[in-house]
N, C-alpha and C. Protein backbone atom coordinates (compact mmCIF):
# COMPACT_ATOMS: atom_id res chain seq x y z
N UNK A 1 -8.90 0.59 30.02
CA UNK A 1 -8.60 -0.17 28.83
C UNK A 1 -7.51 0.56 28.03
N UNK A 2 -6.70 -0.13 27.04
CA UNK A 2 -5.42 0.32 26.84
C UNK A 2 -5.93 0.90 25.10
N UNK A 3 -5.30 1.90 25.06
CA UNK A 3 -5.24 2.11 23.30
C UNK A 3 -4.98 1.33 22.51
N UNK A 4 -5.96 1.54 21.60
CA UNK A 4 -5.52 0.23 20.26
C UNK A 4 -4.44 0.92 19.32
N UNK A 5 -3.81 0.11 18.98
CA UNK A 5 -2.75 0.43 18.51
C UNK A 5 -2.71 -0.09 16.91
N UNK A 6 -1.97 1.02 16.25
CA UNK A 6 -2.06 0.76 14.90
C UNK A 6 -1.22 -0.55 14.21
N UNK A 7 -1.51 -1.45 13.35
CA UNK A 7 -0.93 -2.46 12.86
C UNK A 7 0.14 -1.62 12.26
N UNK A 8 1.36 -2.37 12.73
CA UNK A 8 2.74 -2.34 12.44
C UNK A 8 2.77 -2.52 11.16
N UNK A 9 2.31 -3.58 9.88
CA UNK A 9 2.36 -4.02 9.26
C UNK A 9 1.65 -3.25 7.90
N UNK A 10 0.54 -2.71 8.66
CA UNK A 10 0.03 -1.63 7.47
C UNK A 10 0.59 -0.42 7.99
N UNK A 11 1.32 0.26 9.25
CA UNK A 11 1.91 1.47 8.91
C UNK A 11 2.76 1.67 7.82
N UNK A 12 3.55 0.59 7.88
CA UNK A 12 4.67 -0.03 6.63
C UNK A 12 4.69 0.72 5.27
N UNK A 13 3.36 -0.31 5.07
CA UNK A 13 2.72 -0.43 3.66
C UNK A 13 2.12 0.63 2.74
N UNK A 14 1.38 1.65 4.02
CA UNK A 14 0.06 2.52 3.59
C UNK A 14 0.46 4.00 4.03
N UNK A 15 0.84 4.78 2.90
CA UNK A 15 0.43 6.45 3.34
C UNK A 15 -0.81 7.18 2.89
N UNK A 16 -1.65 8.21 3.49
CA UNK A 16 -2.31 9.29 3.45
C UNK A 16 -1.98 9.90 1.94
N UNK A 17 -2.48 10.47 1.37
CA UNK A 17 -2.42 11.58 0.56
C UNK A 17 -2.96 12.79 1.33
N UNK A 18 -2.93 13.85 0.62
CA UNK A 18 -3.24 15.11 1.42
C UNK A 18 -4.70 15.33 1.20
N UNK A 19 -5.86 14.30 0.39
CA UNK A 19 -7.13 14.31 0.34
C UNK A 19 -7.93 13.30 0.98
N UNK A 20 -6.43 12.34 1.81
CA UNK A 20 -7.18 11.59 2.82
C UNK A 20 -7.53 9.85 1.93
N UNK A 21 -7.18 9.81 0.50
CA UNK A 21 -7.07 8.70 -0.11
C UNK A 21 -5.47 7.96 -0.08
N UNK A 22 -5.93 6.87 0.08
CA UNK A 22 -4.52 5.62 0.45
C UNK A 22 -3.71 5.02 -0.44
N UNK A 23 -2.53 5.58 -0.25
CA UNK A 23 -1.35 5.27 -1.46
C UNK A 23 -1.03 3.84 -0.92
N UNK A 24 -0.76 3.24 -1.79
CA UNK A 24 0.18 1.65 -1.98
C UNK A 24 1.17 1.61 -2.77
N UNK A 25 1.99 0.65 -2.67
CA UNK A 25 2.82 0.54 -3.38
C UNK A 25 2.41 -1.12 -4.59
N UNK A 26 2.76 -1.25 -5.74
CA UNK A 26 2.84 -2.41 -6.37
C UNK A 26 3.59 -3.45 -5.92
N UNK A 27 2.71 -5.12 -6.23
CA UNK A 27 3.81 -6.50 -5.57
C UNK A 27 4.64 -6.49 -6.90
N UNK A 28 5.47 -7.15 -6.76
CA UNK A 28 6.08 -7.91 -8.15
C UNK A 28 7.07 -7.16 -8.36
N UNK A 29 8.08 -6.31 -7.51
CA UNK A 29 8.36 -5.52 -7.90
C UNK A 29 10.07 -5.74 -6.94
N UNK A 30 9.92 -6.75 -6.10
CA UNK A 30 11.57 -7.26 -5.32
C UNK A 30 12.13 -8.18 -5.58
N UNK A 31 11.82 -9.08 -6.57
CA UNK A 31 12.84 -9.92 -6.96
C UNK A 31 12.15 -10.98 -8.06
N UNK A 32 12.84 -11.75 -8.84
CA UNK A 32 12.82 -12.31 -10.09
C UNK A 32 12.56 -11.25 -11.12
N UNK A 33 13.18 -10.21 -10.94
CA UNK A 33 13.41 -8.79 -12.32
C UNK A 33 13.44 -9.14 -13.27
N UNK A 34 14.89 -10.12 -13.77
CA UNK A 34 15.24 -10.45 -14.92
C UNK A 34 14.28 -10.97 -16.25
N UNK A 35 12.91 -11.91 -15.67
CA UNK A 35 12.41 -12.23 -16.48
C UNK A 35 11.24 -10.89 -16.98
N UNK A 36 11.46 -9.93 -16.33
CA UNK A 36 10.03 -9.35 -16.46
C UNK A 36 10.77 -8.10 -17.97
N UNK A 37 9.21 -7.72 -18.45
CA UNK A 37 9.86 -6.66 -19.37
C UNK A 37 10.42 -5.40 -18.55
N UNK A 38 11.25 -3.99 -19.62
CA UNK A 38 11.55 -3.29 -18.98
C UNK A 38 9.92 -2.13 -18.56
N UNK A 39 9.16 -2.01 -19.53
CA UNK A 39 7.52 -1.77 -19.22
C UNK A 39 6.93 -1.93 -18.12
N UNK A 40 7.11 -3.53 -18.00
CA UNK A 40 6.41 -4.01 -16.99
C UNK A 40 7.05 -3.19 -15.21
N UNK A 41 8.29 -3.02 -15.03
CA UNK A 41 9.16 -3.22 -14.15
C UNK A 41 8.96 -1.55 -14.00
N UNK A 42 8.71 -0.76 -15.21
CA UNK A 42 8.70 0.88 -14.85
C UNK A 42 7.17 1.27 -14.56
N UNK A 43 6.45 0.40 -15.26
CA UNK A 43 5.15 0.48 -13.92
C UNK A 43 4.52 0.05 -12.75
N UNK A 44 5.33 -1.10 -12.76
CA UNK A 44 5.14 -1.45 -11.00
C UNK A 44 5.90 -0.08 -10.21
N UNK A 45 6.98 0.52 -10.46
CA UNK A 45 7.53 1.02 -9.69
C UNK A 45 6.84 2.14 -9.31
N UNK A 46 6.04 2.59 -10.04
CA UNK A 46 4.85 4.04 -9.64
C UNK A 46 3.96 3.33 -8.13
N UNK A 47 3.76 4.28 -7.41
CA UNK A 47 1.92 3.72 -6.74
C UNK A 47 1.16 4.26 -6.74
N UNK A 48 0.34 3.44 -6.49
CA UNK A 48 -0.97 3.25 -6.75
C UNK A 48 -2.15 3.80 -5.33
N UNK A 49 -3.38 3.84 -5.82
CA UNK A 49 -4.29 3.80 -4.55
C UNK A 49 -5.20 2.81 -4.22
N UNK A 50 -5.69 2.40 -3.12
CA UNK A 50 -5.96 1.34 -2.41
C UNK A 50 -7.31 1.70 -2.85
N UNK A 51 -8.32 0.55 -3.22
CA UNK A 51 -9.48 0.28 -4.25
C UNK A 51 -10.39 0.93 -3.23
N UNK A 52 -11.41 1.42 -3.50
CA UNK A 52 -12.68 1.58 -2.58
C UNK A 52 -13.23 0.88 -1.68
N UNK A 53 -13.05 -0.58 -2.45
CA UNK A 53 -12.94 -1.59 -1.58
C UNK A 53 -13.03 -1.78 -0.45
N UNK A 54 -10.98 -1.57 -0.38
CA UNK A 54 -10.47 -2.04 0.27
C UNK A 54 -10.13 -0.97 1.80
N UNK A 55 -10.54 0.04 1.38
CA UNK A 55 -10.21 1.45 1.94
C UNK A 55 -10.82 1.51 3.74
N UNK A 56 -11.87 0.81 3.78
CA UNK A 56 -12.84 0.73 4.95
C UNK A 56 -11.68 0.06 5.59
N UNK A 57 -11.19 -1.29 5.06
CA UNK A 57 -10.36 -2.07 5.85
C UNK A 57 -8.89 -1.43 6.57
N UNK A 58 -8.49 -0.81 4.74
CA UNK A 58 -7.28 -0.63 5.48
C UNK A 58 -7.23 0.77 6.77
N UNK A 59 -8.12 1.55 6.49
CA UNK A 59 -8.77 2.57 7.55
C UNK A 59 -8.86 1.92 8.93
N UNK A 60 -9.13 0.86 8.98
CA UNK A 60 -9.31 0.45 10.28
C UNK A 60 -7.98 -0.14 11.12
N UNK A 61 -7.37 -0.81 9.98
CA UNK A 61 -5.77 -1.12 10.25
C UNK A 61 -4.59 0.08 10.87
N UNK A 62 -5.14 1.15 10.32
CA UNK A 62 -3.95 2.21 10.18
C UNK A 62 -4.84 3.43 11.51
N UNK A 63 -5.74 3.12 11.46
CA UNK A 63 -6.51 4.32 12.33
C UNK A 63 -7.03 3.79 13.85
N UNK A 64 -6.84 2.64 13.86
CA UNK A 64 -7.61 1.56 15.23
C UNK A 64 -6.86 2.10 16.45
């Protein structure tokens, strides 16, 4: 049987930190700028970490 292979789509998306918790990046943040404040637009641009949630999932995406 062949290795599973990691989704293309969350390698993309998702890095490691060095404690093993999952950085993301913010949506809203590639196009229709103009209407948004300048606030709004300097905190999307930080990231973020992937909810507890969501962490099981994306673990399985990135590690399969």
């Amino acid at each position: 049987m062949p290795k599973m292979k990691t989704k293309a789509a969350a390698r993309k998306r998702f890095t490691f930190t060095g404690t093993g918790k999952i950085k993301r990046k913010h949506a809203y943040h590639s196009h229709i700028l103009t209407k948004k404040e300048t606030t709004q637009k300097r905190n999307l641009d930080h990231t973020a970490l992937v909810s507890r949630d969501d962490e099981k999932r994306v673990k399985r995406m990135l590690l399969a």
